[in-house]
Every structure is written in C-alpha cells, then in structure tokens.
PDB file of N, CA and C in Angstrom:
ATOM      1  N   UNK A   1       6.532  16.997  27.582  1.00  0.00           N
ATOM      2  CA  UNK A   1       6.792  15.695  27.017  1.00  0.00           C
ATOM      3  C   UNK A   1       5.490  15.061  26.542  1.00  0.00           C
ATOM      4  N   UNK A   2       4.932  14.990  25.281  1.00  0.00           N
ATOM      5  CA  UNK A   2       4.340  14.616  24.961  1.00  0.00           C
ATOM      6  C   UNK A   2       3.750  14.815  23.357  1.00  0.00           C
ATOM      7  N   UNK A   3       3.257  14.208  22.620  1.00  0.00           N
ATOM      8  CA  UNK A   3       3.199  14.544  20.947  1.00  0.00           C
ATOM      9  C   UNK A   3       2.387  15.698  20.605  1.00  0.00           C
ATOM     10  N   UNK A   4       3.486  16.411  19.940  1.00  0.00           N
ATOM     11  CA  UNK A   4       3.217  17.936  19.403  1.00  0.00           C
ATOM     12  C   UNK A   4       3.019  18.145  18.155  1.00  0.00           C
ATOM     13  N   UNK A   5       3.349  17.176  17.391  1.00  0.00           N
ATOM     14  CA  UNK A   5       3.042  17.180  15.750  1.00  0.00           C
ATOM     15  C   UNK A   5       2.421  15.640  14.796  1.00  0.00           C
ATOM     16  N   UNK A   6       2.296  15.779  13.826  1.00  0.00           N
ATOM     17  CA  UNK A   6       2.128  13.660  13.181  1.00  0.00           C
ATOM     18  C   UNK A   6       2.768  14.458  12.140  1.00  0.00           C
ATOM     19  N   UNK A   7       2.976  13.277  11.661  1.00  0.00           N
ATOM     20  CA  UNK A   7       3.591  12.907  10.057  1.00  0.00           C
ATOM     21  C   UNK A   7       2.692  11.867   9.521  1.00  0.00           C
ATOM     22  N   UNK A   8       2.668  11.724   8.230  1.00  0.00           N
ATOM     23  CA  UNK A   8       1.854  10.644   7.616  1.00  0.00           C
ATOM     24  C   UNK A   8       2.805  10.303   6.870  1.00  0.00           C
ATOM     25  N   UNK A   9       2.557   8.702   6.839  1.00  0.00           N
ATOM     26  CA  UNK A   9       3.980   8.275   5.966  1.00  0.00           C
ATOM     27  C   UNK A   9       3.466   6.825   5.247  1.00  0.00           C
ATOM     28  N   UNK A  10       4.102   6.337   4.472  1.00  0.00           N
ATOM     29  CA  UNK A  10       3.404   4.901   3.538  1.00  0.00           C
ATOM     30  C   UNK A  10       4.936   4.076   4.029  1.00  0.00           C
ATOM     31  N   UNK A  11       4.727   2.858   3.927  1.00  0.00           N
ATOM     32  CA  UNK A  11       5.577   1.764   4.424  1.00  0.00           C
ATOM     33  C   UNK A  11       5.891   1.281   2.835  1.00  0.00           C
ATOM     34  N   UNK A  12       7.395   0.842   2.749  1.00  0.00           N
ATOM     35  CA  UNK A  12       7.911   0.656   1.395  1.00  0.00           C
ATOM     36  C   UNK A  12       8.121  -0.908   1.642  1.00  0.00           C
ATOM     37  N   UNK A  13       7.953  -1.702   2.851  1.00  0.00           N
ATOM     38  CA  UNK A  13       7.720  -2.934   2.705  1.00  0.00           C
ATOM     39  C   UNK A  13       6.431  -3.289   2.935  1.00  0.00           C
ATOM     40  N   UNK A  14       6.369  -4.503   3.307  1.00  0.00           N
ATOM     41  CA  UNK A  14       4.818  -5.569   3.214  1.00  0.00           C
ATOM     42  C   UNK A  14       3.975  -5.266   4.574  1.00  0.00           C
ATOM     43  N   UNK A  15       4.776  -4.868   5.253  1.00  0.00           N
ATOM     44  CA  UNK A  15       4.176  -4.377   7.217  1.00  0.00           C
ATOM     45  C   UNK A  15       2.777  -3.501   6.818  1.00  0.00           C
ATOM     46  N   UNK A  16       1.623  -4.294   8.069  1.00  0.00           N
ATOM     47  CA  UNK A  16       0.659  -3.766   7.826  1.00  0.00           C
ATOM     48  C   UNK A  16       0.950  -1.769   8.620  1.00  0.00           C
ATOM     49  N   UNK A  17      -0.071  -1.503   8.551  1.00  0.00           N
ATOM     50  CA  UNK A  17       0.009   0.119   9.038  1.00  0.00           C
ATOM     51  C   UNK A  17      -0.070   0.001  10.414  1.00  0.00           C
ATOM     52  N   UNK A  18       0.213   1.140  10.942  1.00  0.00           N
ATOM     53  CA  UNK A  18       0.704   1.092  12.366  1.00  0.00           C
ATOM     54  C   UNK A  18       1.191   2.588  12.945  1.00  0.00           C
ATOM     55  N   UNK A  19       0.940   2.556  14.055  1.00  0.00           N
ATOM     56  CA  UNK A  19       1.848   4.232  14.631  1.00  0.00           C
ATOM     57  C   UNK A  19       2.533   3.787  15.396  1.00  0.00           C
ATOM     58  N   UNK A  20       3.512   5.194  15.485  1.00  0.00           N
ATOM     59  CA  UNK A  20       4.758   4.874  16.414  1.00  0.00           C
ATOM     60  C   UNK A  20       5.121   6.706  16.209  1.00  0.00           C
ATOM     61  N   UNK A  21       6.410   6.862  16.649  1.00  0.00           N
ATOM     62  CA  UNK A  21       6.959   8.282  17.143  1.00  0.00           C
ATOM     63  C   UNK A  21       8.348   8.238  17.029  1.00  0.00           C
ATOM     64  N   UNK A  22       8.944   8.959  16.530  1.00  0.00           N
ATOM     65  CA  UNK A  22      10.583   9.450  16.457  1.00  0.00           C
ATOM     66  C   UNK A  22      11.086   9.993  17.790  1.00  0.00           C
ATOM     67  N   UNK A  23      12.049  10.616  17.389  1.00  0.00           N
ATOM     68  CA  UNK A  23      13.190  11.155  18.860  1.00  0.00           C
ATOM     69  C   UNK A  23      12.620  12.790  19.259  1.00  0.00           C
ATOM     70  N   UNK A  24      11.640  13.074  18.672  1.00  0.00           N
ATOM     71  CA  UNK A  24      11.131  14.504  18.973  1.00  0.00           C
ATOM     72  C   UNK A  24      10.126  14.122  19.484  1.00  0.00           C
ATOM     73  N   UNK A  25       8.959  14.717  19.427  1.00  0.00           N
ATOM     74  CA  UNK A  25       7.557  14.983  19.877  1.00  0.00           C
ATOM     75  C   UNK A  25       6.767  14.760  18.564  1.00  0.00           C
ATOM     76  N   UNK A  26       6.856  13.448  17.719  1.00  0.00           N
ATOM     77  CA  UNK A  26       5.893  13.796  16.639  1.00  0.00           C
ATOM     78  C   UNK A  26       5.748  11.916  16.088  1.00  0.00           C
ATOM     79  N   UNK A  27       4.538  12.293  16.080  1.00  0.00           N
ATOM     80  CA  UNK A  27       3.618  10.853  16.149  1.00  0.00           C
ATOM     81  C   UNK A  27       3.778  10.470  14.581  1.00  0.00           C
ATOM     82  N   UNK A  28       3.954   9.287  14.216  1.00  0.00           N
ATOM     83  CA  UNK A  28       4.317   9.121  12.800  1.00  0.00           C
ATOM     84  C   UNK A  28       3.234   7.857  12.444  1.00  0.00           C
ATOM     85  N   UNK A  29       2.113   8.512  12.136  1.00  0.00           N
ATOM     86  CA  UNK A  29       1.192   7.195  11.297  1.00  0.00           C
ATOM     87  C   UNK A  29       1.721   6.972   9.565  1.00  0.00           C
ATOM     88  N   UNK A  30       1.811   5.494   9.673  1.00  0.00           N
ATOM     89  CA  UNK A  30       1.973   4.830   8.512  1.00  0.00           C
ATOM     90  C   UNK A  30       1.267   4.001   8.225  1.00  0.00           C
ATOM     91  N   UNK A  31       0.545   4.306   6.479  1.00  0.00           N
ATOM     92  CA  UNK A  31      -0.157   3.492   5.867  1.00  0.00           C
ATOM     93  C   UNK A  31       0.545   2.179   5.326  1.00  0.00           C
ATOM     94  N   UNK A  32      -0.153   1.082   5.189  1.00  0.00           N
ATOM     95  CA  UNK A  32       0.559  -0.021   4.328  1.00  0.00           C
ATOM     96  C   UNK A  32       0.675   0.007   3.072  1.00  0.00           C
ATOM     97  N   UNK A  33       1.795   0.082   2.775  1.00  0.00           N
ATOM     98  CA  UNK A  33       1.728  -0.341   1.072  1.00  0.00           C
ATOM     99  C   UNK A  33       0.663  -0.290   0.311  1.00  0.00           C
ATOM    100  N   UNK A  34       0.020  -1.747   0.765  1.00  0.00           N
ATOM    101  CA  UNK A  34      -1.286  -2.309  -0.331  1.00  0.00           C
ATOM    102  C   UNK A  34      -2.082  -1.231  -0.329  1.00  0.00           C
ATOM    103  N   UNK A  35      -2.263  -0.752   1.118  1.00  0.00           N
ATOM    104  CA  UNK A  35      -3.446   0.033   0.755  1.00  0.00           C
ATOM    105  C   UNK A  35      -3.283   1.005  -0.300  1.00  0.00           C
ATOM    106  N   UNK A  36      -1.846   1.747   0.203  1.00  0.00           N
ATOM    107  CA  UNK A  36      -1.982   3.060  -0.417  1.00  0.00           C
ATOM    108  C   UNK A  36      -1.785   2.824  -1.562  1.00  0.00           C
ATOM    109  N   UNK A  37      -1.089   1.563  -2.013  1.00  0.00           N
ATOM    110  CA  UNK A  37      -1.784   1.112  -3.729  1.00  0.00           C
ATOM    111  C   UNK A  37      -3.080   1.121  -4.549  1.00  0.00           C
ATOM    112  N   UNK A  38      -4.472   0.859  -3.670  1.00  0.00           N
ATOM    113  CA  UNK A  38      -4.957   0.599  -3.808  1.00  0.00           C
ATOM    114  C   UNK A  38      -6.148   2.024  -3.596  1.00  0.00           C
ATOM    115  N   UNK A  39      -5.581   2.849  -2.773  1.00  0.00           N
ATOM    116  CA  UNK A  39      -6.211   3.749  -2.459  1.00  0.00           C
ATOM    117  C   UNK A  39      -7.198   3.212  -1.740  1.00  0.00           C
ATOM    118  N   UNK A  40      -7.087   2.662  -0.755  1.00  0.00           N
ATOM    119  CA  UNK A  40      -7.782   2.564   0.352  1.00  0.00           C
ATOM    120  C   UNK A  40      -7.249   3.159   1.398  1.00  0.00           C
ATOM    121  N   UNK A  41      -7.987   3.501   2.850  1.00  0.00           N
ATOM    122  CA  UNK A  41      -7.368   4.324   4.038  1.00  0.00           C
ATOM    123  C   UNK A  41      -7.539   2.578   5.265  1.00  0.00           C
ATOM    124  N   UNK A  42      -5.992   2.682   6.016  1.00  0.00           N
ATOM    125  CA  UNK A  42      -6.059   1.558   6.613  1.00  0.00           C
ATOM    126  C   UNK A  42      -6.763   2.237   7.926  1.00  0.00           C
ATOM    127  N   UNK A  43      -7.051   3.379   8.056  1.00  0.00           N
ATOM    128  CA  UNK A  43      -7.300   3.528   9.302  1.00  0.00           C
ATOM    129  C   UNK A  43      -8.948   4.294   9.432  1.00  0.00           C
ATOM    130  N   UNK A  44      -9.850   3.952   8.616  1.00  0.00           N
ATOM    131  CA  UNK A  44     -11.266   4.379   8.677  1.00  0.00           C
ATOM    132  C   UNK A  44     -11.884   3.920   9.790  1.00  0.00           C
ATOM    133  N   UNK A  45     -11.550   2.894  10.462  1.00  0.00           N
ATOM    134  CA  UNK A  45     -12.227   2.269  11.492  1.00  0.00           C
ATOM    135  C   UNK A  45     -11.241   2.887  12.837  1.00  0.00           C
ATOM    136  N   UNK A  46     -10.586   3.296  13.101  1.00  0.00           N
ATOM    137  CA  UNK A  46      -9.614   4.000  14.261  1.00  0.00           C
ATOM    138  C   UNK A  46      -9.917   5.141  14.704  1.00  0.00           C
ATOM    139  N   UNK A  47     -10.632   5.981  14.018  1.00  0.00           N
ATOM    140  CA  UNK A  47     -11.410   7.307  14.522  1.00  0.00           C
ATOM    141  C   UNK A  47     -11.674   7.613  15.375  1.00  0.00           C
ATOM    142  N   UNK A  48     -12.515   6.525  16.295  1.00  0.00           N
ATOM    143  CA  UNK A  48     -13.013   6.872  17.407  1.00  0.00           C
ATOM    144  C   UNK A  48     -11.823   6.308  18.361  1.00  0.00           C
ATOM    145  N   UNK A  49     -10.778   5.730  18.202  1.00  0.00           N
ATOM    146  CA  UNK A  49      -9.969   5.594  19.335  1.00  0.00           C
ATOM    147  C   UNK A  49      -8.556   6.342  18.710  1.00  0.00           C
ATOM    148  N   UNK A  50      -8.318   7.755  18.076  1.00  0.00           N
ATOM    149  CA  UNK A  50      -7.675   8.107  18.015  1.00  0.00           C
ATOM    150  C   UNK A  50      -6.972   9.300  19.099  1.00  0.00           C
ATOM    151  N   UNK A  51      -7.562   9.758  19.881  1.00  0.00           N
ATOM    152  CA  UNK A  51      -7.276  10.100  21.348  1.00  0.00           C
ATOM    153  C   UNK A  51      -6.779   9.165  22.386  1.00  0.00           C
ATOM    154  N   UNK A  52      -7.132   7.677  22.165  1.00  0.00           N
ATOM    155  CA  UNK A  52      -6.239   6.755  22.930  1.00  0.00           C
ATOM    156  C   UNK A  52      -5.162   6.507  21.898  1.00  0.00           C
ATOM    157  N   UNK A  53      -5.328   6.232  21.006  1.00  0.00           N
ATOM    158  CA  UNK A  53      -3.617   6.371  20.049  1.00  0.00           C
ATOM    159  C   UNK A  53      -2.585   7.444  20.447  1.00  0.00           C
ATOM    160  N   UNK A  54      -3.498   8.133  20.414  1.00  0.00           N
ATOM    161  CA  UNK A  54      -2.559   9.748  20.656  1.00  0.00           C
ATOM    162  C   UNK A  54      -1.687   9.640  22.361  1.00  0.00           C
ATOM    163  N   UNK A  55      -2.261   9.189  23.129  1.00  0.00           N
ATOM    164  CA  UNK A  55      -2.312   9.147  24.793  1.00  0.00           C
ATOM    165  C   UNK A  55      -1.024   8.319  24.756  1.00  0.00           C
ATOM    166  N   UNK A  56      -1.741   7.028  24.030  1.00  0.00           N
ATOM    167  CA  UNK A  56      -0.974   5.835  23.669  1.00  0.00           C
ATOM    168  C   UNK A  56       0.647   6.154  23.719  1.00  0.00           C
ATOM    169  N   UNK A  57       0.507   6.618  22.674  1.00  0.00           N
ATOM    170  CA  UNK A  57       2.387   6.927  22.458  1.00  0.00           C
ATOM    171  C   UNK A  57       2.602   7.923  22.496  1.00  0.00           C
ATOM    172  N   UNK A  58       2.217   9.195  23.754  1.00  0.00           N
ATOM    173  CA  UNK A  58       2.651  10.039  24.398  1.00  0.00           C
ATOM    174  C   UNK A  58       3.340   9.320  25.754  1.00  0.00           C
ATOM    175  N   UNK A  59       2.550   8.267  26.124  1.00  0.00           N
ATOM    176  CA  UNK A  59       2.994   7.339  27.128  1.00  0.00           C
ATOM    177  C   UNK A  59       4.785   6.907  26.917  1.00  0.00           C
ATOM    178  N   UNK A  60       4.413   6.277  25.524  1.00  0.00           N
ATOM    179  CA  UNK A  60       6.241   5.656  24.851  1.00  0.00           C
ATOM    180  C   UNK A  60       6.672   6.825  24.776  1.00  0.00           C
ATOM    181  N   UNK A  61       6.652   7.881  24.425  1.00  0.00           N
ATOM    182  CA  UNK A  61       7.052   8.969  24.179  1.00  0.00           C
ATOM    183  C   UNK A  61       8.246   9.471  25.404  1.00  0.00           C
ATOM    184  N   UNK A  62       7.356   9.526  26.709  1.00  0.00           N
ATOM    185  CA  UNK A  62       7.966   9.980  28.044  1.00  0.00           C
ATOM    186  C   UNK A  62       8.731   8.863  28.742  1.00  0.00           C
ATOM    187  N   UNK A  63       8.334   7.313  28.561  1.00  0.00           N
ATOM    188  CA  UNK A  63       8.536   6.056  29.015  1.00  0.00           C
ATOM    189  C   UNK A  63      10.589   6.405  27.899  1.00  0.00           C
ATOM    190  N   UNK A  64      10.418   6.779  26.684  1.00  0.00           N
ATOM    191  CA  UNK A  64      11.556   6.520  26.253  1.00  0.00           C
ATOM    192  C   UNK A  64      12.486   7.391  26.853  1.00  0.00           C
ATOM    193  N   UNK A  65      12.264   8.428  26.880  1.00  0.00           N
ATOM    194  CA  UNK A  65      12.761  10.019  27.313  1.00  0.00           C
ATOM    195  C   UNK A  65      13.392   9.509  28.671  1.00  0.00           C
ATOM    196  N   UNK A  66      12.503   9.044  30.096  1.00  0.00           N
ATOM    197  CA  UNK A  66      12.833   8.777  31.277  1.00  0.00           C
ATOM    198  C   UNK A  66      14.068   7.793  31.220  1.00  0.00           C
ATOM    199  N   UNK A  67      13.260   6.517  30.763  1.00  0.00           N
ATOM    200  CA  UNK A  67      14.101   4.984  30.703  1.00  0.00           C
ATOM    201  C   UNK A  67      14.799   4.307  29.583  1.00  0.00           C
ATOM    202  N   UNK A  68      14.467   5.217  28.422  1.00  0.00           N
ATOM    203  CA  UNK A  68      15.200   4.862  27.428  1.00  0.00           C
ATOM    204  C   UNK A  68      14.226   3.732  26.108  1.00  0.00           C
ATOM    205  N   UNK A  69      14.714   3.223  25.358  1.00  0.00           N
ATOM    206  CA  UNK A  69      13.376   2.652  24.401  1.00  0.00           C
ATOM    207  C   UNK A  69      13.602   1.417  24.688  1.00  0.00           C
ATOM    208  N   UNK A  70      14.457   0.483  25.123  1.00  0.00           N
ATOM    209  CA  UNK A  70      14.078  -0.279  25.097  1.00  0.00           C
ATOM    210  C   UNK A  70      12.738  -0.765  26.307  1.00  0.00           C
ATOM    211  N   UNK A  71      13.222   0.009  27.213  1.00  0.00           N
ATOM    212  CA  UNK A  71      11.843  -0.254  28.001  1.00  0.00           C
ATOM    213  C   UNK A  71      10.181   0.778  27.576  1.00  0.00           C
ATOM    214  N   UNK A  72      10.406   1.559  26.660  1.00  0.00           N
ATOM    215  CA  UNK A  72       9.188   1.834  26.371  1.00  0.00           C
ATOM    216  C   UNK A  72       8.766   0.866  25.417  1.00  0.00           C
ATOM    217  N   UNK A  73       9.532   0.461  24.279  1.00  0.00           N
ATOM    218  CA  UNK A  73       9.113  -0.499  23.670  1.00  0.00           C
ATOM    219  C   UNK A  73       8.288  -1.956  24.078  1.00  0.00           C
ATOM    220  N   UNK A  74       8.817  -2.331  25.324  1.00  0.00           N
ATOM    221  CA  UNK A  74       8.209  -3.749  26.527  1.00  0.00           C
ATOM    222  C   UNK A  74       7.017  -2.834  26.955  1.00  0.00           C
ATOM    223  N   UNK A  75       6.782  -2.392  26.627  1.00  0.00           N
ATOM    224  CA  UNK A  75       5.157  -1.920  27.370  1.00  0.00           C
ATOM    225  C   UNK A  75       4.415  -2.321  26.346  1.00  0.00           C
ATOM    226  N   UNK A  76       4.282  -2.351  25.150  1.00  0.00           N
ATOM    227  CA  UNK A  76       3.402  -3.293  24.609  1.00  0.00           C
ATOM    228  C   UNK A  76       3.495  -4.752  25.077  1.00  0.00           C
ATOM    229  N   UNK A  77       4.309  -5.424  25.189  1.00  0.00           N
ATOM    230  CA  UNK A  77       4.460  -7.021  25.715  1.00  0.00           C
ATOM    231  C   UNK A  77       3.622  -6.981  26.542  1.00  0.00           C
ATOM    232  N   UNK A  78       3.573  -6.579  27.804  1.00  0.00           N
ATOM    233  CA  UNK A  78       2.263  -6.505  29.078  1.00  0.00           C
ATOM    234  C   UNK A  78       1.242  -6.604  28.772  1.00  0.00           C
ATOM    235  N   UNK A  79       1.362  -8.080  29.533  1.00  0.00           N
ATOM    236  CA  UNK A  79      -0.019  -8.383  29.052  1.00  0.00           C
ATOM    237  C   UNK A  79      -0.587  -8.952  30.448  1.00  0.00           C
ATOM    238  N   UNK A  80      -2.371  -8.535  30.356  1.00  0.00           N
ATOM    239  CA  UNK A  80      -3.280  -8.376  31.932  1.00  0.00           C
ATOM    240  C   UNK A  80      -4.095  -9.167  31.477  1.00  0.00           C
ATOM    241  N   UNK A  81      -4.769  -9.866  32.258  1.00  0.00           N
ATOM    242  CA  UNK A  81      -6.093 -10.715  32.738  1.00  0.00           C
ATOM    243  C   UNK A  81      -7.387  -9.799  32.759  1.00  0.00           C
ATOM    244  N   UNK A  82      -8.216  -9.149  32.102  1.00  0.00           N
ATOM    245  CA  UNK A  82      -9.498  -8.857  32.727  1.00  0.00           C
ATOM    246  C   UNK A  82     -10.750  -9.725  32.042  1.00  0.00           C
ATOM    247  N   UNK A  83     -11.570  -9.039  33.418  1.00  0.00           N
ATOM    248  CA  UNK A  83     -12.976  -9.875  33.366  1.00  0.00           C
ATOM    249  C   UNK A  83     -14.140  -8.907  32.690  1.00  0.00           C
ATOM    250  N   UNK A  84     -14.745  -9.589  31.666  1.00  0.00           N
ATOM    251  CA  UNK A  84     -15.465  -8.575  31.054  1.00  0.00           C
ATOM    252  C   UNK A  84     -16.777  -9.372  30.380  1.00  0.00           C
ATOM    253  N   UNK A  85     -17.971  -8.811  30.798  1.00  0.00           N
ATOM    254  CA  UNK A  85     -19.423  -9.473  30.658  1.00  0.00           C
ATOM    255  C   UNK A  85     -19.215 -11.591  31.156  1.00  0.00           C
ATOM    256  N   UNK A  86     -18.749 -11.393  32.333  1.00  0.00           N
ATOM    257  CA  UNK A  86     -18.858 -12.856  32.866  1.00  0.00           C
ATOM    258  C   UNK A  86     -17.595 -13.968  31.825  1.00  0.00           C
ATOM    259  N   UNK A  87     -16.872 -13.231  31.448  1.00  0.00           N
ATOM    260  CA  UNK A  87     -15.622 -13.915  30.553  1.00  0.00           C
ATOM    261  C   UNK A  87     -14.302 -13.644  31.153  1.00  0.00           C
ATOM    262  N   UNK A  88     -12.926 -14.043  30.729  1.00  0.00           N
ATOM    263  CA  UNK A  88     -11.532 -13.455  31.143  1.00  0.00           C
ATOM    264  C   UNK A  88     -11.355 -13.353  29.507  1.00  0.00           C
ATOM    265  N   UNK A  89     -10.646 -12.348  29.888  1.00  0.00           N
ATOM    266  CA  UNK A  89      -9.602 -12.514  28.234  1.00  0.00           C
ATOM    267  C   UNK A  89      -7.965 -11.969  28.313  1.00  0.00           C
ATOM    268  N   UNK A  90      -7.214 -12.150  28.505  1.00  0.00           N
ATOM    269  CA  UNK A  90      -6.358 -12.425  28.334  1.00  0.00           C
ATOM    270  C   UNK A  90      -5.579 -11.204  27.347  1.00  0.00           C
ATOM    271  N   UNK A  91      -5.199  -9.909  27.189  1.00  0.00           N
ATOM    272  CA  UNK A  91      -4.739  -9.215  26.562  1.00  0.00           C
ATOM    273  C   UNK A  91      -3.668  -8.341  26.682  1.00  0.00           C
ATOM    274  N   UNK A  92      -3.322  -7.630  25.657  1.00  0.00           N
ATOM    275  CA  UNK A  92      -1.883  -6.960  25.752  1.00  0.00           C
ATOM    276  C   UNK A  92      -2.231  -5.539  26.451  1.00  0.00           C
ATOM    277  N   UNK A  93      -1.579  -4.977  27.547  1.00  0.00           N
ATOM    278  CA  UNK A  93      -2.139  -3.362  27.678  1.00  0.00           C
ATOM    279  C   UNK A  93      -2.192  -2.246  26.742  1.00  0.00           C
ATOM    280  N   UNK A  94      -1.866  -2.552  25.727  1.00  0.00           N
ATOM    281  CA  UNK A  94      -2.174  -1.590  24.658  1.00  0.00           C
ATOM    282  C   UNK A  94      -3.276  -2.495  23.541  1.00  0.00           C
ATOM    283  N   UNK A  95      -4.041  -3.020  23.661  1.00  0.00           N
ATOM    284  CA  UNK A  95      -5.641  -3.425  23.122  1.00  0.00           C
ATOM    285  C   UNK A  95      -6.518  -2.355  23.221  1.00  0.00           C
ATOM    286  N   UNK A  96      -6.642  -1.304  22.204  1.00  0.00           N
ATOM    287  CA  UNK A  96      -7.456   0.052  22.906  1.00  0.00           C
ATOM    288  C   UNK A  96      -9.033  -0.492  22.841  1.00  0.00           C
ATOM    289  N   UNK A  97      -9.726  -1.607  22.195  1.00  0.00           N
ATOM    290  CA  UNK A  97     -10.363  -2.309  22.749  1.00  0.00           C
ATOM    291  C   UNK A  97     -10.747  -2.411  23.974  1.00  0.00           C
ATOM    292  N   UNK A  98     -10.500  -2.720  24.702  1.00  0.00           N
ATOM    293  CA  UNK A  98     -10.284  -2.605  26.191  1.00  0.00           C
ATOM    294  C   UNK A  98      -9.975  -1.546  27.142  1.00  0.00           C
ATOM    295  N   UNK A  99      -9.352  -0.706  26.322  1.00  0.00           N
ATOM    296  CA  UNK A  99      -8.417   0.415  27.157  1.00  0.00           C
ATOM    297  C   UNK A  99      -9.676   1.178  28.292  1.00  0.00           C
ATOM    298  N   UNK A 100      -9.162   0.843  29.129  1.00  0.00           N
ATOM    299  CA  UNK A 100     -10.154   1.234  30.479  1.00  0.00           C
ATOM    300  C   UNK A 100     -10.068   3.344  30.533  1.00  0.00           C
ATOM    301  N   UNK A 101      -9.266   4.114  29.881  1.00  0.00           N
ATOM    302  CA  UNK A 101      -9.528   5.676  29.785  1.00  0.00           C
ATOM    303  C   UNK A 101      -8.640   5.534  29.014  1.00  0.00           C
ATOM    304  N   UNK A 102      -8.208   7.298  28.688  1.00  0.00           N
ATOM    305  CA  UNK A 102      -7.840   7.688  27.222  1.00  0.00           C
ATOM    306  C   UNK A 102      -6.679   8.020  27.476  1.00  0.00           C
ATOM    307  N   UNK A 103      -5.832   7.049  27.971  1.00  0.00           N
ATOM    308  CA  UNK A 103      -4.590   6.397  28.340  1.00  0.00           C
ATOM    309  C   UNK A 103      -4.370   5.237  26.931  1.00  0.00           C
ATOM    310  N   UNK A 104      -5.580   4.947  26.331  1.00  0.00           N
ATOM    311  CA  UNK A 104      -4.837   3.602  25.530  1.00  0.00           C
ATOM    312  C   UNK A 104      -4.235   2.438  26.375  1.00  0.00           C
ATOM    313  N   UNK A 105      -4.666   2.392  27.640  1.00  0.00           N
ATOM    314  CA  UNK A 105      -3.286   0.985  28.176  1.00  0.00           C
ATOM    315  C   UNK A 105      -4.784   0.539  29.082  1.00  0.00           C
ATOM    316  N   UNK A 106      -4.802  -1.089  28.428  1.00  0.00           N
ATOM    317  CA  UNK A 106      -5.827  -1.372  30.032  1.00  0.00           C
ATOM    318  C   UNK A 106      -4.706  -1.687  31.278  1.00  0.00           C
ATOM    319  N   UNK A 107      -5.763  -0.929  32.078  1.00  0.00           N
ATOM    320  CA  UNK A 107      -5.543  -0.826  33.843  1.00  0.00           C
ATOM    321  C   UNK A 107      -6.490  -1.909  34.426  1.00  0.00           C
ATOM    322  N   UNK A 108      -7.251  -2.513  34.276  1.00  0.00           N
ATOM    323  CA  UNK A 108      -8.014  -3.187  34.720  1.00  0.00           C
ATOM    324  C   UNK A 108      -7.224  -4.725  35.481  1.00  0.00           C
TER     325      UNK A 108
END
C-alpha cells in the first residue's frame, strides 16, 4: 500500500496546482491552467520536498484503503501548535515546511 506510479495532468479550471492520488497506487500531480498556458512549471520550487509529497499521500493513500476517504481527506484539517526558534505557529500537519521527517505530516 503505497504510490507505485504518477501521472501528470493540467487542471481545466482556475484551481491552483496541487497533488493528490486515485483509487490505485498512483500519485496524480496537476499543473494549473495559467501556468501551463504560459509555460511555466508550478512546481520548480517543490524539489526538495518531493519525497515528503510522495510519503505525504502514501499516508492518504493507506488512511483511505483502511478508513475510507473521508477520513483520509480530514488529515489535512489537523492542525498542531509547534514551537520553533522562540515563536508558536500554529499549522496544518501537512505544512511540509515544518514536516518534522519524510512523512510530510508535522509530529511535533
């Protein structure tokens, strides 16, 4: 249980780009529109957290499989308190920003 293939795909409405996963094992990144109008890549800056993407929704992946989607879907909603350089901030567990390992989800 976990993502065995991607697809690349362009969004035919206004929604910025984003990943997510179908009913198999296969990770489906989608560009936005504009960009791919424009020939720009929405995801040049994601590189280095594309192993927590990947982790990311291998997580929804098994979370749907076990419990079904609507509760893999509420795992983005969760949202944690951590403390970071003498601050709180306040974020969603999927902020890979934050993401404490290559899980994609802060644990902190």
């Amino acid at each position: 249980m976990c993502v065995c293939d991607f697809v690349l795909a362009c969004s035919i409405d206004d929604s910025p780009s984003y990943f997510t996963y179908d009913n198999d094992d296969t990770m489906i990144i989608i560009q936005s529109k504009s960009s791919a109008l424009a020939s720009h890549s929405d995801f040049y800056y994601i590189e280095p957290y594309i192993e927590l993407l990947i982790s990311h929704e291998s997580v929804h992946f098994v979370i749907k499989k076990l419990e079904g989607s609507l509760d893999s879907e509420m795992l983005d909603n969760l949202e944690v308190i951590i403390h970071r350089n003498a601050k709180n901030y306040q974020v969603t567990i999927n902020n890979m920003l934050f993401a404490s390992d290559n899980t994609g989800l802060v644990l902190e």
